[in-house]
Protein backbone atom coordinates (compact mmCIF):
# COMPACT_ATOMS: atom_id res chain seq x y z
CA UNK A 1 -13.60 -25.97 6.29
CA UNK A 2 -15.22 -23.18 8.09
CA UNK A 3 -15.47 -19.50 6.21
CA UNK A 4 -13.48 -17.98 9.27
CA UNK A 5 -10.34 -20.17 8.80
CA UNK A 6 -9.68 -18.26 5.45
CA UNK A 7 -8.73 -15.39 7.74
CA UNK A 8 -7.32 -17.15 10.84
CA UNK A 9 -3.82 -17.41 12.09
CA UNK A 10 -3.28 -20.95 10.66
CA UNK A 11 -4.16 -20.25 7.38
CA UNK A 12 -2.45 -17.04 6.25
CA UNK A 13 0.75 -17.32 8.03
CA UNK A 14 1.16 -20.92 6.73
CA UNK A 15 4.16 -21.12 4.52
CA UNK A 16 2.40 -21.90 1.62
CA UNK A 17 0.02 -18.92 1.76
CA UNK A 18 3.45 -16.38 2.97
CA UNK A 19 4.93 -17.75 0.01
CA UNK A 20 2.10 -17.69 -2.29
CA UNK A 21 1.64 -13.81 -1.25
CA UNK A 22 5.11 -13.17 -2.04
CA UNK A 23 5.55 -14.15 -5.15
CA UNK A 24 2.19 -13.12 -6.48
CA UNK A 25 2.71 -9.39 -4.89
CA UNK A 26 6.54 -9.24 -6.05
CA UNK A 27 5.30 -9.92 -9.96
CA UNK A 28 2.43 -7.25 -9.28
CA UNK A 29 5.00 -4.79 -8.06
CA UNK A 30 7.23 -5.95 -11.20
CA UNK A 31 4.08 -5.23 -13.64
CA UNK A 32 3.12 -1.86 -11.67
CA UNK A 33 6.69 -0.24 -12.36
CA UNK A 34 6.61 -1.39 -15.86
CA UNK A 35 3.09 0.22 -16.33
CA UNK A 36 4.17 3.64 -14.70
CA UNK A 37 7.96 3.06 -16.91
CA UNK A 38 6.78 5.46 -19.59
CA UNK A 39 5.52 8.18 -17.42
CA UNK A 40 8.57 7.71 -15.22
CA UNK A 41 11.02 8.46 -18.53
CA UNK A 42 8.64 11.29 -18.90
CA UNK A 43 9.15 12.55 -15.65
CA UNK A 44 13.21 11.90 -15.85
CA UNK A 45 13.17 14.44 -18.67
CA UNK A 46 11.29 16.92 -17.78
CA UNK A 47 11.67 17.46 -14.03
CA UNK A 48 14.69 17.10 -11.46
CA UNK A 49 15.62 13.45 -10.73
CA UNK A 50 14.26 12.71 -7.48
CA UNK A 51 10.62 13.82 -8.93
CA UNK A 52 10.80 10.22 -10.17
CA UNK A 53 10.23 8.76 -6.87
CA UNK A 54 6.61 10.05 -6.44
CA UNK A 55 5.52 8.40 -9.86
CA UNK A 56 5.07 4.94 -9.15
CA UNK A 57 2.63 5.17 -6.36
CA UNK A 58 0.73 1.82 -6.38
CA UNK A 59 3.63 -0.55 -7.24
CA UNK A 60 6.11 1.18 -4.13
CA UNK A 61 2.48 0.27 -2.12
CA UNK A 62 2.79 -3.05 -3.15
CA UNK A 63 6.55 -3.11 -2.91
CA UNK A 64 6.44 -2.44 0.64
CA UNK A 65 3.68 -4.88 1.52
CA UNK A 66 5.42 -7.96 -0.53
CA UNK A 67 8.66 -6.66 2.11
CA UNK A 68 6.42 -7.23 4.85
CA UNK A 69 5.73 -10.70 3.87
CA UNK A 70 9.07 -11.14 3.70
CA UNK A 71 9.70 -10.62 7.29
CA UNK A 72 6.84 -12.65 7.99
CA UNK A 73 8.43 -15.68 6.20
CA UNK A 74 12.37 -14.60 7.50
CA UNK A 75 9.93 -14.90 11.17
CA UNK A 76 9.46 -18.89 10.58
CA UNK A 77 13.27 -19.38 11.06
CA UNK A 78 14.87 -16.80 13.74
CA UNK A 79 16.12 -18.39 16.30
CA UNK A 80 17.18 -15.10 17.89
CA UNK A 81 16.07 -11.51 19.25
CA UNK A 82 16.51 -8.84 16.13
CA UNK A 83 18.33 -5.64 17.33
CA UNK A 84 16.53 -2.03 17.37
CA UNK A 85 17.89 -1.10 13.68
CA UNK A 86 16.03 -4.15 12.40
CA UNK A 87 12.73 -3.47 14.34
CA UNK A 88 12.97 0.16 13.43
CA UNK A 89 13.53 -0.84 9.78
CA UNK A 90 10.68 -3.33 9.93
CA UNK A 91 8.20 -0.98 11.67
CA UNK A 92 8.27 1.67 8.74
CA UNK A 93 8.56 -0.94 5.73
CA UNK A 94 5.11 -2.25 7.44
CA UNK A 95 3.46 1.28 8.23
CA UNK A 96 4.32 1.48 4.49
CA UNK A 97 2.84 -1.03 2.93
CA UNK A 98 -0.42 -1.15 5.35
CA UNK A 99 -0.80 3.01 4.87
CA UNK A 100 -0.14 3.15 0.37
CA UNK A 101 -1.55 -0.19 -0.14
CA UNK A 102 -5.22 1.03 1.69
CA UNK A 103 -5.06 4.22 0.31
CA UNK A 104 -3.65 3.08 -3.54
CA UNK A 105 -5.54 0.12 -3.59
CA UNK A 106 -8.79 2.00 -2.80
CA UNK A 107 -7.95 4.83 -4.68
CA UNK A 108 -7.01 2.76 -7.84
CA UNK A 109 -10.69 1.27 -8.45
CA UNK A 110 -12.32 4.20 -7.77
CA UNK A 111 -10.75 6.34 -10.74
CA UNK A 112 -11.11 3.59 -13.12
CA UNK A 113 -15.09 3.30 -12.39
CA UNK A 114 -15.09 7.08 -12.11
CA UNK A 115 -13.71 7.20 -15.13
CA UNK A 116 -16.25 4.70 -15.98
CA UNK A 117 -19.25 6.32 -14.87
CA UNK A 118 -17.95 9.44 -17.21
CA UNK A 119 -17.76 7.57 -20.41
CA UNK A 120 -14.38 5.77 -20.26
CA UNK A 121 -13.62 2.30 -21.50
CA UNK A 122 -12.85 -0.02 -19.35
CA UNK A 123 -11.10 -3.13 -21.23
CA UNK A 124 -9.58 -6.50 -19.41
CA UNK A 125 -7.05 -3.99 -18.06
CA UNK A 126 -9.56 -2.22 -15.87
CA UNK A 127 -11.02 -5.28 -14.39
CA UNK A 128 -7.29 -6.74 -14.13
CA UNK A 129 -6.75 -3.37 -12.02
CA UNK A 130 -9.35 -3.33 -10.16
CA UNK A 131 -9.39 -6.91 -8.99
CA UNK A 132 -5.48 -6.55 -8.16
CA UNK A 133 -6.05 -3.07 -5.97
CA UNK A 134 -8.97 -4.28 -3.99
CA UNK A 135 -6.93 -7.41 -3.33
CA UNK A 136 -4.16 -4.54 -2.15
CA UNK A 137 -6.19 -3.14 0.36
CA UNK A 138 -7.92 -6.59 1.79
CA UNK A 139 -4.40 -7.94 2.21
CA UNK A 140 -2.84 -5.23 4.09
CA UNK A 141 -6.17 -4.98 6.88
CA UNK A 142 -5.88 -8.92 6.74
CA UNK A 143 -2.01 -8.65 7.76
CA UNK A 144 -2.09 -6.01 9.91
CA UNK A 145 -2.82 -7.48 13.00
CA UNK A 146 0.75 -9.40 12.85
CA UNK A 147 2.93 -6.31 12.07
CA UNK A 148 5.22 -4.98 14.73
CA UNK A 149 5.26 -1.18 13.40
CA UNK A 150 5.46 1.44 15.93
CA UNK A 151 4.04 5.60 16.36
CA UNK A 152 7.53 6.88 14.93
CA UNK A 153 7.14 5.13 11.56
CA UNK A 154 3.68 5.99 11.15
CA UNK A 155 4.97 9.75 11.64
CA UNK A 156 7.57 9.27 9.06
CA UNK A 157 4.93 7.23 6.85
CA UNK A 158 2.40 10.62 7.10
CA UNK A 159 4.98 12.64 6.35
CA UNK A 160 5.91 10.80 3.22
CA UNK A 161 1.99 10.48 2.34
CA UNK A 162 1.15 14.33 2.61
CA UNK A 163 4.56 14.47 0.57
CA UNK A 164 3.84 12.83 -1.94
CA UNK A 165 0.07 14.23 -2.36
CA UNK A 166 1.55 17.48 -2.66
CA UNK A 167 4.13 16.67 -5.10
CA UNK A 168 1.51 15.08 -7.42
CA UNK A 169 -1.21 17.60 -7.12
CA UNK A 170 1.32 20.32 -6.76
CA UNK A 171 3.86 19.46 -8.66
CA UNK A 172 2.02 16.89 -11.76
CA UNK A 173 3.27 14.20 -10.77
CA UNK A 174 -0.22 12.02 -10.03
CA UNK A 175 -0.82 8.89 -11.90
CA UNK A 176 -2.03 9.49 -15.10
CA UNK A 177 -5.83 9.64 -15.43
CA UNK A 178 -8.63 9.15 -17.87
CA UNK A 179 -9.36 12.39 -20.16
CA UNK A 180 -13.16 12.04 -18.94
CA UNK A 181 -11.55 12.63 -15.27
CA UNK A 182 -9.19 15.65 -15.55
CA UNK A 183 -12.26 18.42 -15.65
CA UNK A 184 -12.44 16.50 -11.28
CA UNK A 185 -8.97 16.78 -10.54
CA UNK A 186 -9.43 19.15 -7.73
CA UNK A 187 -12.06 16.21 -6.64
CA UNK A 188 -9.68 13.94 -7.32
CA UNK A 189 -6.77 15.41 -5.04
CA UNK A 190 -9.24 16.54 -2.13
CA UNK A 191 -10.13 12.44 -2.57
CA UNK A 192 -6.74 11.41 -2.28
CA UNK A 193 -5.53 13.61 0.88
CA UNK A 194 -8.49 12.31 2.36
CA UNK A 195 -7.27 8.42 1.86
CA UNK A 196 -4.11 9.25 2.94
CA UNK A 197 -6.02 10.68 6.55
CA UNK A 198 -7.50 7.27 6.47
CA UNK A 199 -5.02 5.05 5.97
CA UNK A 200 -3.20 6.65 8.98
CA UNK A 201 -5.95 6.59 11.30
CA UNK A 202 -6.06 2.96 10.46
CA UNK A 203 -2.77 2.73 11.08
CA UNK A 204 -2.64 4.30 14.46
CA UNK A 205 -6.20 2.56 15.45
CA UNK A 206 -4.24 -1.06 14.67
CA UNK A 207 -1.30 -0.16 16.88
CA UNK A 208 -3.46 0.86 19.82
CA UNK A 209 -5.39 -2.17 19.70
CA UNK A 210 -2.24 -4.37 19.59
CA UNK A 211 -1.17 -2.43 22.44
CA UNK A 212 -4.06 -2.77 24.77
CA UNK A 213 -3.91 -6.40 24.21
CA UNK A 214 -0.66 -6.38 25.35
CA UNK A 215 -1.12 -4.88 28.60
CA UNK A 216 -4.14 -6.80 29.50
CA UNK A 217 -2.03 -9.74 28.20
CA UNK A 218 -0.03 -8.47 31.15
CA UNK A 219 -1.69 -7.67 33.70
């Protein structure tokens, strides 16, 4: 078995690997909410209610990326065109998980080896983390090149990003972070805002590829 079948069509969009993906990302996202669950009660007391939804940022990443496997696998049995609303639906829950998962997954490892590099433990937890995050943001540039999003959900996707960067800068809201990190937290934001600009020019560089291989495809 060649190196380059690990990334070819045959081998991840065989139902074993969709499945395997699935499962393994749905528990991740299970264990990311239930590692954020303290700082979300936190947040539920001390701030208005929809605050909440800016806490978890990794696991809603991941989330939205197991969701997008999950049309991948519901694409092995239609026997039908989908209607717009579907499509629509499917292009942001893709834009989604490709832009948060990049930008979480990269950002993830690089505050716990910051934090690292400034003195911080870093237990089985940290390696746990890091090996699940960079496996985020391989998965999503792996998938990408079979997701159907469109320009209009990665405009709704960038406006959610710069969003949410501004409500946890702005508002406290970020994940919580090493004491040996806080004195960097202006780094730390002017690091994150500039994830979030790369995660959409990925995202808009995938879907103008796909499209000019669609028009030479025909012409």
């Amino acid at each position: 078995m060649s190196v380059s079948y690990l990334w070819s069509r045959d081998f991840l969009l065989s139902k074993r690997m969709l499945w395997l993906l699935f499962i393994s990302n749905l528990l991740g996202t299970l264990y990311g909410y239930e590692w954020y669950w303290l700082q979300m009660v936190d947040t539920l007391a001390e701030n208005p209610l929809w605050y909440v939804f800016f806490v978890p940022d990794s696991p809603t990443a991941s989330l939205f990326f197991t969701l997008s496997v999950g049309y991948l696998i519901v694409d092995r049995s239609l026997t039908k065109p989908t209607s717009k609303l579907y499509r629509a639906i499917r292009g942001f829950v893709e834009a989604f998980g490709l832009i948060t998962s990049f930008k979480y997954g990269i950002w993830a490892v690089t505050m716990i080896w910051a934090g690292a590099w400034h003195g911080a433990a870093v237990g089985w937890d940290g390696w746990m983390l890091t090996a699940s995050h960079l496996a985020m943001a391989v998965e999503t540039l792996l998938f990408v090149r079979w997701f159907s999003f469109r320009l209009p959900a990665i405009v709704l996707v960038a406006i959610w990003t710069f969003w949410n960067d501004f409500m946890d800068y702005e508002r406290g809201v970020f994940p919580r972070l090493q004491r040996e990190l806080h004195p960097y937290l202006g780094t730390i934001q002017f690091f994150t805002i500039c994830l979030s600009i790369i995660g959409i020019w990925i995202a808009i560089t995938c879907l103008m590829v796909r499209e000019k291989k669609l028009l030479k495809a025909n012409t």
